[in-house]
PDB file of N, CA and C in Angstrom:
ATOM      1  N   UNK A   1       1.846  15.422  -2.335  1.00  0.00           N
ATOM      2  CA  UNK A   1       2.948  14.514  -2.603  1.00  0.00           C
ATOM      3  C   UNK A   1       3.922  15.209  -3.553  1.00  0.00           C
ATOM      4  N   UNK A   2       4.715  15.336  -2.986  1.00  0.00           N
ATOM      5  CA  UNK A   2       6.087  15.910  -3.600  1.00  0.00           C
ATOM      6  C   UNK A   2       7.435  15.120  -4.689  1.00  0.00           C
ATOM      7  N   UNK A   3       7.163  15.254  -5.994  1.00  0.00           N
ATOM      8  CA  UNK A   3       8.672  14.302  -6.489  1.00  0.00           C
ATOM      9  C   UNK A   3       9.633  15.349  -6.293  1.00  0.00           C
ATOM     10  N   UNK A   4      10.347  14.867  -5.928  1.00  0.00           N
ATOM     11  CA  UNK A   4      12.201  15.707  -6.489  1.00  0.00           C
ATOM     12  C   UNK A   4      12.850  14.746  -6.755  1.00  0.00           C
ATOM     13  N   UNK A   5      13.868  15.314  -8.132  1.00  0.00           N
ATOM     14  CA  UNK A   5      14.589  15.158  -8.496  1.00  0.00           C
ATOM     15  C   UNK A   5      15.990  14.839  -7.325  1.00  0.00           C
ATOM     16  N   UNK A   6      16.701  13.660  -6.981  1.00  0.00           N
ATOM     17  CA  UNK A   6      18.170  13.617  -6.380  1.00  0.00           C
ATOM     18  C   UNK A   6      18.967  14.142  -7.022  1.00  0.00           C
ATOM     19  N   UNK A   7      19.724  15.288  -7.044  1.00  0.00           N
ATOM     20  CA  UNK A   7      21.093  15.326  -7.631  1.00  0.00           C
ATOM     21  C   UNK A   7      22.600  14.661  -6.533  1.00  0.00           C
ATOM     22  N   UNK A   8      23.362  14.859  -7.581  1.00  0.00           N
ATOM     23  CA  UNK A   8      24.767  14.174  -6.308  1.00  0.00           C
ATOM     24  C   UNK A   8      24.155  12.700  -5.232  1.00  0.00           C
ATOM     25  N   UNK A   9      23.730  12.219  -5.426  1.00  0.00           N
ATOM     26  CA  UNK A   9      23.286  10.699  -5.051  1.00  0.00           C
ATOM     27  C   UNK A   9      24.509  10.118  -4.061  1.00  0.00           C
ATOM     28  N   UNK A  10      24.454  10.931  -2.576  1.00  0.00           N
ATOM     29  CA  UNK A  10      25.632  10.246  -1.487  1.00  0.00           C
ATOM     30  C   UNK A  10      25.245   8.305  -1.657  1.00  0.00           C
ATOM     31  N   UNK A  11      25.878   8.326  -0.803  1.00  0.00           N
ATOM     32  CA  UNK A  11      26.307   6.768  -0.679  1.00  0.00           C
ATOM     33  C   UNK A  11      25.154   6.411   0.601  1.00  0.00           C
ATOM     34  N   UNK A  12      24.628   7.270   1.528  1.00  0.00           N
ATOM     35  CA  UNK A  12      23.711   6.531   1.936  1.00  0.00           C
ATOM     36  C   UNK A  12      22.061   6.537   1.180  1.00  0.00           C
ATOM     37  N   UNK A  13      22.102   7.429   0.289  1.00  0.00           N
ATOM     38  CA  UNK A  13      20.887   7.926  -0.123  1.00  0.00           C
ATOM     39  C   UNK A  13      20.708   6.408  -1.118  1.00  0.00           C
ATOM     40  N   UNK A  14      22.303   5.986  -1.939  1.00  0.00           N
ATOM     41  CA  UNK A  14      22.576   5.089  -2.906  1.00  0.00           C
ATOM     42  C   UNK A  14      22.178   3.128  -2.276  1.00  0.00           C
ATOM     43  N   UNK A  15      22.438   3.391  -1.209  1.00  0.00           N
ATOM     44  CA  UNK A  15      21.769   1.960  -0.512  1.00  0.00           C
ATOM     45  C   UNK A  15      20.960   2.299  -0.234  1.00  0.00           C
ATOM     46  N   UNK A  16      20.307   3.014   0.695  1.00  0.00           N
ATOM     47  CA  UNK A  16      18.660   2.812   0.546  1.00  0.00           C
ATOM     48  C   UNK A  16      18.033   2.272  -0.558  1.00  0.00           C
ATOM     49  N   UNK A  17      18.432   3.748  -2.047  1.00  0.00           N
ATOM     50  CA  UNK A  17      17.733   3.285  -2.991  1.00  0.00           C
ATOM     51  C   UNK A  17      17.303   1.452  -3.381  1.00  0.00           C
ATOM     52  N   UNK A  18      19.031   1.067  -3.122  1.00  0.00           N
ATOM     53  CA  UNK A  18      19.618  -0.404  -3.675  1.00  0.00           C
ATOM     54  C   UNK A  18      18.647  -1.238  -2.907  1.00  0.00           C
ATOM     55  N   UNK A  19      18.249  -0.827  -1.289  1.00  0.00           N
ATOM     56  CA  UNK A  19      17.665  -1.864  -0.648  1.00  0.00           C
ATOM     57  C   UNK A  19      15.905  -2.260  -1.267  1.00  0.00           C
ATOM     58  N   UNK A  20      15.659  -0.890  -1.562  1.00  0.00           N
ATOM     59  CA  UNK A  20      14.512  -0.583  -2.238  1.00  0.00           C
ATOM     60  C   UNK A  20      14.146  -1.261  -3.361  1.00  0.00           C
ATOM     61  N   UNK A  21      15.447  -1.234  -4.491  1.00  0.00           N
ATOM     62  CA  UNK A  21      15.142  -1.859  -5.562  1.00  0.00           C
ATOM     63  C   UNK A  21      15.112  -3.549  -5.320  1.00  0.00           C
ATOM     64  N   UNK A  22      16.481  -3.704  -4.813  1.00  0.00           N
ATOM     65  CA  UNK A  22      16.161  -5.515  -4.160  1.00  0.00           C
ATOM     66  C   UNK A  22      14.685  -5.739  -3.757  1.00  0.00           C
ATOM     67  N   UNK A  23      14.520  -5.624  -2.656  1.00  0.00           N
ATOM     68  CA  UNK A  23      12.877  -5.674  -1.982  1.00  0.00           C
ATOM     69  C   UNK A  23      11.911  -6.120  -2.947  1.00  0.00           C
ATOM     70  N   UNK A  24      11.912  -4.728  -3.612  1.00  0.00           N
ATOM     71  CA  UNK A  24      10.695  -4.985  -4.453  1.00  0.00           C
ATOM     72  C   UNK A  24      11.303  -5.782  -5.451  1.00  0.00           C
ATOM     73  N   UNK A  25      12.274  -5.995  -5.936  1.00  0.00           N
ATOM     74  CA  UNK A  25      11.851  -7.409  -7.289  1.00  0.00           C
ATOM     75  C   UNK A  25      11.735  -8.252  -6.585  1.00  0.00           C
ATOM     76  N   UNK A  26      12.076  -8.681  -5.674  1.00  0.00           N
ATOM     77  CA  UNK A  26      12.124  -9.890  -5.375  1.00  0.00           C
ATOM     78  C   UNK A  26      10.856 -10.449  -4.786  1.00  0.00           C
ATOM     79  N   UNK A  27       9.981  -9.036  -4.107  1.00  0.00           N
ATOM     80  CA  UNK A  27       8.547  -9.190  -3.886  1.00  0.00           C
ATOM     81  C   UNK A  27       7.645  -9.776  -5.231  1.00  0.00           C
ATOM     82  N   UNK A  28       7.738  -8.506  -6.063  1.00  0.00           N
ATOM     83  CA  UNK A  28       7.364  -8.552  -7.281  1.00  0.00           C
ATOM     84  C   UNK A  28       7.541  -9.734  -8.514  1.00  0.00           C
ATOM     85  N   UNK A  29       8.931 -10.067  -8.698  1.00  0.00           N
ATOM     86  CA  UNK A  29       9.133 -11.060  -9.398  1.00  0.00           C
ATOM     87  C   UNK A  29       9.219 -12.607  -8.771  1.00  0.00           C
ATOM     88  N   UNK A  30       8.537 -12.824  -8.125  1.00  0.00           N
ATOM     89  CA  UNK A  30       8.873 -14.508  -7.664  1.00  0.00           C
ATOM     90  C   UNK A  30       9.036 -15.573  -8.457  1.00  0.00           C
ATOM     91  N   UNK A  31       8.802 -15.081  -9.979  1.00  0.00           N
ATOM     92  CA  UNK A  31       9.135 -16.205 -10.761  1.00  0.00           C
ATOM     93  C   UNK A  31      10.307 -16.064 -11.484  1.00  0.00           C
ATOM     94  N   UNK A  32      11.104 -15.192 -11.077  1.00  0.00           N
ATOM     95  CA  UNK A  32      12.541 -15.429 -11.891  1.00  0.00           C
ATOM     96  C   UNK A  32      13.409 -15.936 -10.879  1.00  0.00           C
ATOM     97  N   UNK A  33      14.368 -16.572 -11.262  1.00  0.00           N
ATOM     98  CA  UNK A  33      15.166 -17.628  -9.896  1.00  0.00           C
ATOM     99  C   UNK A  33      15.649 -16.021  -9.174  1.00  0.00           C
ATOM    100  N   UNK A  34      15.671 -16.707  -7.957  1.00  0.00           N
ATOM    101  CA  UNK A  34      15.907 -16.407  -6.846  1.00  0.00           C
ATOM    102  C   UNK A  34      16.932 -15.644  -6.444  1.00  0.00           C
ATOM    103  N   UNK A  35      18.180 -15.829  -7.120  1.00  0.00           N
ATOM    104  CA  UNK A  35      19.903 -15.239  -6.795  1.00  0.00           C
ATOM    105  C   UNK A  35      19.607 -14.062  -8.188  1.00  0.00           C
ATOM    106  N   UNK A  36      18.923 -13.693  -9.110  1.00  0.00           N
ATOM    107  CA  UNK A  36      18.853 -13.382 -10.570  1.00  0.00           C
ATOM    108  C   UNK A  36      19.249 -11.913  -9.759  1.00  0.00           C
ATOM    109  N   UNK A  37      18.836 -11.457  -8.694  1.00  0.00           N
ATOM    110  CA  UNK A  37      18.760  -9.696  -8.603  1.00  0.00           C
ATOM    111  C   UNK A  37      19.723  -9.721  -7.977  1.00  0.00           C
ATOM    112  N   UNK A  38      20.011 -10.394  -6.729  1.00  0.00           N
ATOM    113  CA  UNK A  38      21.743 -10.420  -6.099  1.00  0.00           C
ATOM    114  C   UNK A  38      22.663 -10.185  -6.786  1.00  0.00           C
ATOM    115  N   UNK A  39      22.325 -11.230  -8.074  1.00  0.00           N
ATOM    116  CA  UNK A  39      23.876 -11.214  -9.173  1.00  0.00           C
ATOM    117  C   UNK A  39      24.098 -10.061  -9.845  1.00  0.00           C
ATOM    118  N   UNK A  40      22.698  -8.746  -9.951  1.00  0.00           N
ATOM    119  CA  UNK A  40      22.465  -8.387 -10.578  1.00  0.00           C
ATOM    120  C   UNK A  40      22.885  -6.857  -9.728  1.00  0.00           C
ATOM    121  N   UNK A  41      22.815  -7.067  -8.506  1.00  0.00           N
ATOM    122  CA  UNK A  41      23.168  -5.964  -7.745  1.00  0.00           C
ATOM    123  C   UNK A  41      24.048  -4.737  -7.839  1.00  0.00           C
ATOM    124  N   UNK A  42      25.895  -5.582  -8.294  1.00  0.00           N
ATOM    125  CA  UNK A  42      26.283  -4.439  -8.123  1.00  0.00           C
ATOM    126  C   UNK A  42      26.284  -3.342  -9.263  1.00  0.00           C
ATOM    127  N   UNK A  43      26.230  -4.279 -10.909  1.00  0.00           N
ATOM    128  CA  UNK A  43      26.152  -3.336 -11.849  1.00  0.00           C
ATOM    129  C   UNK A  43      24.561  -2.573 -11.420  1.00  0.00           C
ATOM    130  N   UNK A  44      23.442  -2.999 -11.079  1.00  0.00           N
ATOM    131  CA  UNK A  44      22.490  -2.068 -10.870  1.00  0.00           C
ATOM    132  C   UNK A  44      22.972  -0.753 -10.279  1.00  0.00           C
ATOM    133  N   UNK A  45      23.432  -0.843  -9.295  1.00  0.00           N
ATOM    134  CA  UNK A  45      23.922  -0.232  -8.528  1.00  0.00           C
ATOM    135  C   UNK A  45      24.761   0.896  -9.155  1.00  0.00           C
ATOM    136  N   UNK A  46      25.743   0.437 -10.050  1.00  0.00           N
ATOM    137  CA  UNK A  46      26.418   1.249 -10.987  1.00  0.00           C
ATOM    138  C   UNK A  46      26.044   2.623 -12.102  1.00  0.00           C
ATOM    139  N   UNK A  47      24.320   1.481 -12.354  1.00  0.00           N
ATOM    140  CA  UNK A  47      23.946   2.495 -13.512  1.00  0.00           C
ATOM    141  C   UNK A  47      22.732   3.318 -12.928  1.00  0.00           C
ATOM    142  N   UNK A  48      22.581   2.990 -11.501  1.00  0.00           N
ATOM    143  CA  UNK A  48      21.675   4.035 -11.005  1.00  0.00           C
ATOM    144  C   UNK A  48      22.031   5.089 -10.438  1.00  0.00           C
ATOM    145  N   UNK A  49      23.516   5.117 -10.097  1.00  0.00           N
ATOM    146  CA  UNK A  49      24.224   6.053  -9.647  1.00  0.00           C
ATOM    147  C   UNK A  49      24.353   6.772 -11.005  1.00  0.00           C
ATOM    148  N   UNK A  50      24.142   6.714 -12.147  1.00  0.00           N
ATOM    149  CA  UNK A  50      24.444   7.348 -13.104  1.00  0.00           C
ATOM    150  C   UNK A  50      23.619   7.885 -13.812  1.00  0.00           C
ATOM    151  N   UNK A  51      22.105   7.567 -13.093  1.00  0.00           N
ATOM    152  CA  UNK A  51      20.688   7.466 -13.847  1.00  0.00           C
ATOM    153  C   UNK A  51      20.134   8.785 -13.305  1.00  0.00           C
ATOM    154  N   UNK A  52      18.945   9.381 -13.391  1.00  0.00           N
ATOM    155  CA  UNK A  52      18.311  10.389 -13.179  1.00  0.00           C
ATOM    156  C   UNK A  52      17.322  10.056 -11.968  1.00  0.00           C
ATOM    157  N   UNK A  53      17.562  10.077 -10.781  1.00  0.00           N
ATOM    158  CA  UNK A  53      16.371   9.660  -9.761  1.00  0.00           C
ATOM    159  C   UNK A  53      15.620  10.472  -9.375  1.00  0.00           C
ATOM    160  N   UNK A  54      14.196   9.739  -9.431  1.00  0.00           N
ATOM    161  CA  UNK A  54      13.045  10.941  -9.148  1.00  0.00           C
ATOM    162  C   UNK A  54      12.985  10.127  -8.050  1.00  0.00           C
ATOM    163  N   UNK A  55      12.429  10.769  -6.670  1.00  0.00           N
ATOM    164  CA  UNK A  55      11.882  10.053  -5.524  1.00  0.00           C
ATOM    165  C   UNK A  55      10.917  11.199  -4.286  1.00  0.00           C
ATOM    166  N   UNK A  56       9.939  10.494  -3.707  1.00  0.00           N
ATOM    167  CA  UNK A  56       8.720  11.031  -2.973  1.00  0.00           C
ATOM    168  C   UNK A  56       9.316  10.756  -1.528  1.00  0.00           C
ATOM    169  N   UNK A  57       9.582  11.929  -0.763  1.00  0.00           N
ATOM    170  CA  UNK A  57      10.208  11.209   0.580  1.00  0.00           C
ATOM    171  C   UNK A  57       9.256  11.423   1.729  1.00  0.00           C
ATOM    172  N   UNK A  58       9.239  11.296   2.756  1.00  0.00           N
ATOM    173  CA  UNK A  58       8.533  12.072   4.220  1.00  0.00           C
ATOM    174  C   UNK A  58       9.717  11.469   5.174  1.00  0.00           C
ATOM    175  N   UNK A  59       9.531  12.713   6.181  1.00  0.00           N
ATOM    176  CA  UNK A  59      11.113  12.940   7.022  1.00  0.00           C
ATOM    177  C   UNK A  59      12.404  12.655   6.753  1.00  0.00           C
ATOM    178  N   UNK A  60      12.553  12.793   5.386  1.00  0.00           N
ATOM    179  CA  UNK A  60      13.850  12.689   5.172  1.00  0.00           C
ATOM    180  C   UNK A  60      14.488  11.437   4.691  1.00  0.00           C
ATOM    181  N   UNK A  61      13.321  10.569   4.918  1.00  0.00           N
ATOM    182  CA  UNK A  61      13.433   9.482   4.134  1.00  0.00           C
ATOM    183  C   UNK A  61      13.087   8.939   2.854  1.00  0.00           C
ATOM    184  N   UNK A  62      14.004   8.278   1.658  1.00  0.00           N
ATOM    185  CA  UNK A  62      12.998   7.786   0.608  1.00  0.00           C
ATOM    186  C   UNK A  62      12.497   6.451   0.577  1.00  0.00           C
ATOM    187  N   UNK A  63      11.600   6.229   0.275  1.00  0.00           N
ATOM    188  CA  UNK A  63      10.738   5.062   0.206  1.00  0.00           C
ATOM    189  C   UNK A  63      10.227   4.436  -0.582  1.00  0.00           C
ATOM    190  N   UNK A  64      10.405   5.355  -1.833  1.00  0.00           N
ATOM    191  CA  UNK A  64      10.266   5.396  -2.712  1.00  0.00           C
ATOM    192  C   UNK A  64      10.613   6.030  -4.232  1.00  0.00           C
ATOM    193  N   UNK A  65      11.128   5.959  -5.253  1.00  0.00           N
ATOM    194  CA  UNK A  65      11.711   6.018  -6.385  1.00  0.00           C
ATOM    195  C   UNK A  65      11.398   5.428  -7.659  1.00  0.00           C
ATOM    196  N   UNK A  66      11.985   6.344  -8.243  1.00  0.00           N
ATOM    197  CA  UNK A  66      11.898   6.008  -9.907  1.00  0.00           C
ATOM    198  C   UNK A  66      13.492   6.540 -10.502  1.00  0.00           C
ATOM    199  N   UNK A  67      14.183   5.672 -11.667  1.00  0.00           N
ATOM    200  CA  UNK A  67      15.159   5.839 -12.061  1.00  0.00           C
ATOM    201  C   UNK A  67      14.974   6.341 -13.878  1.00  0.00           C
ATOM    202  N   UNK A  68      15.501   6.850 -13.947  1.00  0.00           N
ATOM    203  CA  UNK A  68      15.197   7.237 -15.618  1.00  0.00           C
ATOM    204  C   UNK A  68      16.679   7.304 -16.762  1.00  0.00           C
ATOM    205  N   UNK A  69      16.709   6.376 -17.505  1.00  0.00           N
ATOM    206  CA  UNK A  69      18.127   6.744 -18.331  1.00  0.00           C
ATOM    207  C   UNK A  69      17.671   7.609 -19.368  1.00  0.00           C
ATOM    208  N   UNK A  70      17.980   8.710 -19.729  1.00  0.00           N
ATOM    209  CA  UNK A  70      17.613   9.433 -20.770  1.00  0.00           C
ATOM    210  C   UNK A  70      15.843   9.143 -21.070  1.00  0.00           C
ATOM    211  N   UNK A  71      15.299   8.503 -21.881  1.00  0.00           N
ATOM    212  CA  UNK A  71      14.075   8.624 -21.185  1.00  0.00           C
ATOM    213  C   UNK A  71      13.211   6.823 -20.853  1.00  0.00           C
ATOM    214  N   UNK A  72      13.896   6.299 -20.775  1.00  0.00           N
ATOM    215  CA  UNK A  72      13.756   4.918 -20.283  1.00  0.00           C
ATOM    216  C   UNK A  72      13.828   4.822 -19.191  1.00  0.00           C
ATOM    217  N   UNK A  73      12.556   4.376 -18.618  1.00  0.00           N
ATOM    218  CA  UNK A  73      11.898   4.247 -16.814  1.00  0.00           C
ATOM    219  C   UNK A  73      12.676   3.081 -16.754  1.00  0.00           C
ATOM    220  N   UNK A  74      13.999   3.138 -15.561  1.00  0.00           N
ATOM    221  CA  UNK A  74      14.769   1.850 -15.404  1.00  0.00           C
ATOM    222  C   UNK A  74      13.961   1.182 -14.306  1.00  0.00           C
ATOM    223  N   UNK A  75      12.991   1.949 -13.642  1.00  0.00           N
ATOM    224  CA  UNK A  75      12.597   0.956 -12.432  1.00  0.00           C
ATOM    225  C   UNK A  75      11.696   2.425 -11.440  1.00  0.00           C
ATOM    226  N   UNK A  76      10.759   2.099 -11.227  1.00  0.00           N
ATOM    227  CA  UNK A  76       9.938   2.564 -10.270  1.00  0.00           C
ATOM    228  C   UNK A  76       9.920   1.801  -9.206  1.00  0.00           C
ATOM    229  N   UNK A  77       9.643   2.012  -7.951  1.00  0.00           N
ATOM    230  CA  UNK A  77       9.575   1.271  -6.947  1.00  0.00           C
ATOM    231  C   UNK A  77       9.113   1.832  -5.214  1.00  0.00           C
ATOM    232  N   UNK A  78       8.384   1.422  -5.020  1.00  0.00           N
ATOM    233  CA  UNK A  78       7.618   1.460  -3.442  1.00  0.00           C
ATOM    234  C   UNK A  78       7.618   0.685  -2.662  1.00  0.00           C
ATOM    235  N   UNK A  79       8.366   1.295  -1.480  1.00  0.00           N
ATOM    236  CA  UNK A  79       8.218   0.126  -0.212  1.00  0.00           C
ATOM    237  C   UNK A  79       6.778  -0.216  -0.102  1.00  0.00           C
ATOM    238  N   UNK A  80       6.739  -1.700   0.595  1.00  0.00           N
ATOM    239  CA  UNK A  80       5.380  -1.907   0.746  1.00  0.00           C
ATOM    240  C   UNK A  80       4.566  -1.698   1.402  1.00  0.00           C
ATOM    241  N   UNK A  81       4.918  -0.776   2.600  1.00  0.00           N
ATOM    242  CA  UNK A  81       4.859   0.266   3.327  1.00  0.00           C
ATOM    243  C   UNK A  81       4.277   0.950   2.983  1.00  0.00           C
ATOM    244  N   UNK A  82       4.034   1.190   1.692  1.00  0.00           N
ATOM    245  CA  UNK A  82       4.049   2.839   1.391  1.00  0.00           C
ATOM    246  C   UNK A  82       2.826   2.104   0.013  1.00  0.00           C
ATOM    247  N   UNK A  83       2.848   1.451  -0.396  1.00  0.00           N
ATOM    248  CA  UNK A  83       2.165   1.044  -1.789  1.00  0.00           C
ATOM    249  C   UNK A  83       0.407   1.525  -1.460  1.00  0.00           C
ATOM    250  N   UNK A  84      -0.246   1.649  -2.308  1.00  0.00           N
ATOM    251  CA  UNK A  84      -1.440   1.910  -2.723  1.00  0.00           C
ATOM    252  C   UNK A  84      -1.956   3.281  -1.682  1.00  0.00           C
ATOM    253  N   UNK A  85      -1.050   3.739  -2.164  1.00  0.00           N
ATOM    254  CA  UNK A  85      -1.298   5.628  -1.896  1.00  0.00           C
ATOM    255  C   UNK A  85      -1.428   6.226  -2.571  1.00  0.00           C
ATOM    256  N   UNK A  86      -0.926   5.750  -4.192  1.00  0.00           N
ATOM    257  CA  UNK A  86      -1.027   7.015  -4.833  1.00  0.00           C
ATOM    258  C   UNK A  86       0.057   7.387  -5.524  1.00  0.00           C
ATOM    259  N   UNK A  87       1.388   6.722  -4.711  1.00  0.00           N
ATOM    260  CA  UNK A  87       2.702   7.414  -5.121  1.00  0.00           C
ATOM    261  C   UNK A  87       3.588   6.968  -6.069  1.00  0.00           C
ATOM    262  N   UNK A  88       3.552   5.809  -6.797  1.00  0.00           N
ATOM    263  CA  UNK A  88       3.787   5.358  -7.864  1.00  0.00           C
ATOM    264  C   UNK A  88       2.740   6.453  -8.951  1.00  0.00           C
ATOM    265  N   UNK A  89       2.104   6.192  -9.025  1.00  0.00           N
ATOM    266  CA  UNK A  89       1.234   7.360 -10.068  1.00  0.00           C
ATOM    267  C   UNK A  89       1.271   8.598 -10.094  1.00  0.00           C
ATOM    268  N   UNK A  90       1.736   9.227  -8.969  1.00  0.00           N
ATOM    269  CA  UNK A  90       2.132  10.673  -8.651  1.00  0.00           C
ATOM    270  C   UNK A  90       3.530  10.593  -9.711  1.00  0.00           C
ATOM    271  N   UNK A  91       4.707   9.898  -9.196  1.00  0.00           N
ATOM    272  CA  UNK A  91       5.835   9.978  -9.920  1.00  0.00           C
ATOM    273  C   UNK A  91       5.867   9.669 -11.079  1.00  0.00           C
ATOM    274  N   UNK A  92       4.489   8.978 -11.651  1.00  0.00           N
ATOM    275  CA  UNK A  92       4.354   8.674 -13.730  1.00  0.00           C
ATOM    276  C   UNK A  92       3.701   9.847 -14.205  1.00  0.00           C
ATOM    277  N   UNK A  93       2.967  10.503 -13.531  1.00  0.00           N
ATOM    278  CA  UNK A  93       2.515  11.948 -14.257  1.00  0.00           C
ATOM    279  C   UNK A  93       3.514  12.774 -13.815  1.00  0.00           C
ATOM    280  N   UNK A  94       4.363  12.833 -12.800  1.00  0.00           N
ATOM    281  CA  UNK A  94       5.524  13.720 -12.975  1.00  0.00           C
ATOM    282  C   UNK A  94       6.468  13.810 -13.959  1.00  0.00           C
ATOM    283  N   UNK A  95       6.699  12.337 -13.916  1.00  0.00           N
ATOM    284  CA  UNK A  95       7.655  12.561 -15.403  1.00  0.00           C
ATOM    285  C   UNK A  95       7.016  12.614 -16.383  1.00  0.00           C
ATOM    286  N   UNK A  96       5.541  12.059 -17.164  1.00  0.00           N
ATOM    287  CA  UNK A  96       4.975  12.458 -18.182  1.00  0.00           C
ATOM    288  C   UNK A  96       4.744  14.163 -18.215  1.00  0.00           C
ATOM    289  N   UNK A  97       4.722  15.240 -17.516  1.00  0.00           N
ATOM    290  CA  UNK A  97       4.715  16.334 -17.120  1.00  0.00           C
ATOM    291  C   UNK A  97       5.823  16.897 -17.517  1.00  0.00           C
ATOM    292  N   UNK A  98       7.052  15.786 -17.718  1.00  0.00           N
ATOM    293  CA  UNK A  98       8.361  16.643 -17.551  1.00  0.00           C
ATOM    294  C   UNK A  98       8.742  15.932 -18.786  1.00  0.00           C
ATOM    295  N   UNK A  99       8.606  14.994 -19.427  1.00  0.00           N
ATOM    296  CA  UNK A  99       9.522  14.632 -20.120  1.00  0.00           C
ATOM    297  C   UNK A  99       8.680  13.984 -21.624  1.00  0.00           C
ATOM    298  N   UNK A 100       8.468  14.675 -22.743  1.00  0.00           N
ATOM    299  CA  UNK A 100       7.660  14.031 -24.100  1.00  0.00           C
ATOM    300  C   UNK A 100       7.494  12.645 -24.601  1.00  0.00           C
ATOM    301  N   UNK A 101       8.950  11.992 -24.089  1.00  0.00           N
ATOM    302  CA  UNK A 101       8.439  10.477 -24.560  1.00  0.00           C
ATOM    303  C   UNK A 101       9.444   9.781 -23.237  1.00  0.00           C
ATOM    304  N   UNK A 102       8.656   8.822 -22.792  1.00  0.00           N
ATOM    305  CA  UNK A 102       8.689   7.620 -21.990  1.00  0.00           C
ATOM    306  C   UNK A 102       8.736   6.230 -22.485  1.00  0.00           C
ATOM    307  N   UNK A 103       9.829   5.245 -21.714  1.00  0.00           N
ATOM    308  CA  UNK A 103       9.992   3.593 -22.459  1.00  0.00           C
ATOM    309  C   UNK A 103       9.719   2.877 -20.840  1.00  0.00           C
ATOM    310  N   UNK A 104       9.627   2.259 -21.275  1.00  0.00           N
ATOM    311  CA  UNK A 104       9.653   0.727 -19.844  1.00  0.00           C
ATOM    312  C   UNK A 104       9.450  -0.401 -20.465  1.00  0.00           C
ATOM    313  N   UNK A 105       9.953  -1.006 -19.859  1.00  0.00           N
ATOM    314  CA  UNK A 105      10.015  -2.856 -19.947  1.00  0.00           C
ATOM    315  C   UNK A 105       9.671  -3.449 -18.899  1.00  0.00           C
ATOM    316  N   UNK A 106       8.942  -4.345 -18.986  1.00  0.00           N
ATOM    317  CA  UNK A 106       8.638  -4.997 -18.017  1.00  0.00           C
ATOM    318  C   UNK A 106       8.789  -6.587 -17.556  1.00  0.00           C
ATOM    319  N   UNK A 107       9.355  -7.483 -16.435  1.00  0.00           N
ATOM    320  CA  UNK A 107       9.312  -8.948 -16.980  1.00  0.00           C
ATOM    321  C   UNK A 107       8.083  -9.541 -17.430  1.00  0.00           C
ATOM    322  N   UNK A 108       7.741 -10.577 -17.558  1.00  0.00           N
ATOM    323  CA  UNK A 108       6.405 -11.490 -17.906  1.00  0.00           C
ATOM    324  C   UNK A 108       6.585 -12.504 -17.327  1.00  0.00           C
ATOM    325  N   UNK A 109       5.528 -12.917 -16.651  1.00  0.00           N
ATOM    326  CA  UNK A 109       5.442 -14.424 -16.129  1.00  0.00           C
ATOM    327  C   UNK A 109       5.088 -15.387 -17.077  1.00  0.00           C
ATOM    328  N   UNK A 110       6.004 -16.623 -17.400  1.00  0.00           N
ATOM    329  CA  UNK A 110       5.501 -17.035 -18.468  1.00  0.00           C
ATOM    330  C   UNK A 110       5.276 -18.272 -18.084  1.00  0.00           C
TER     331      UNK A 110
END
């Protein structure tokens, strides 16, 4: 399993990512209302184009990603397709490998 780094982030590579990140919160978070990631879309969108993307592809496709601002994990994420392989954990020892200190936040169900 291979991470690379995206540099220059085209515009189709940039929706995939976007469809990717939608998907999964909305899989993931079912308890925050419903429209919260829509509304939330296009600035996401903004600061991931600006962010550092690590992502694991096969044929040319990604499926999966991780975003990093300086060293704050903005969002990891796996199609569900693709989940319990391995490849979320491949891409957290990559960047622990690459980078001395790591942040994340996470929501809470409360």
């Amino acid at each position: 399993m291979k991470v690379t780094q995206l540099n220059d982030i085209n515009e189709q590579q940039l929706n995939q990512i976007m469809q990717i990140w939608l998907a999964g919160n909305e899989e993931a978070h079912s308890f925050v209302r419903a429209n919260y990631w829509s509304d939330a879309f296009t600035a996401v969108k903004q600061q991931i184009a600006l962010a550092d993307i690590f992502v694991v592809m096969d044929a040319e496709k990604n499926n999966r990603f991780a975003g990093l601002a300086d060293h704050y994990i903005a969002g990891l994420f796996v199609k569900r397709a693709y989940r319990d392989q391995g490849i979320g954990g491949a891409v957290i020892d990559y960047l622990q490998q690459n980078y001395t200190e790591l942040e994340l936040n996470v929501f809470e169900k409360k």
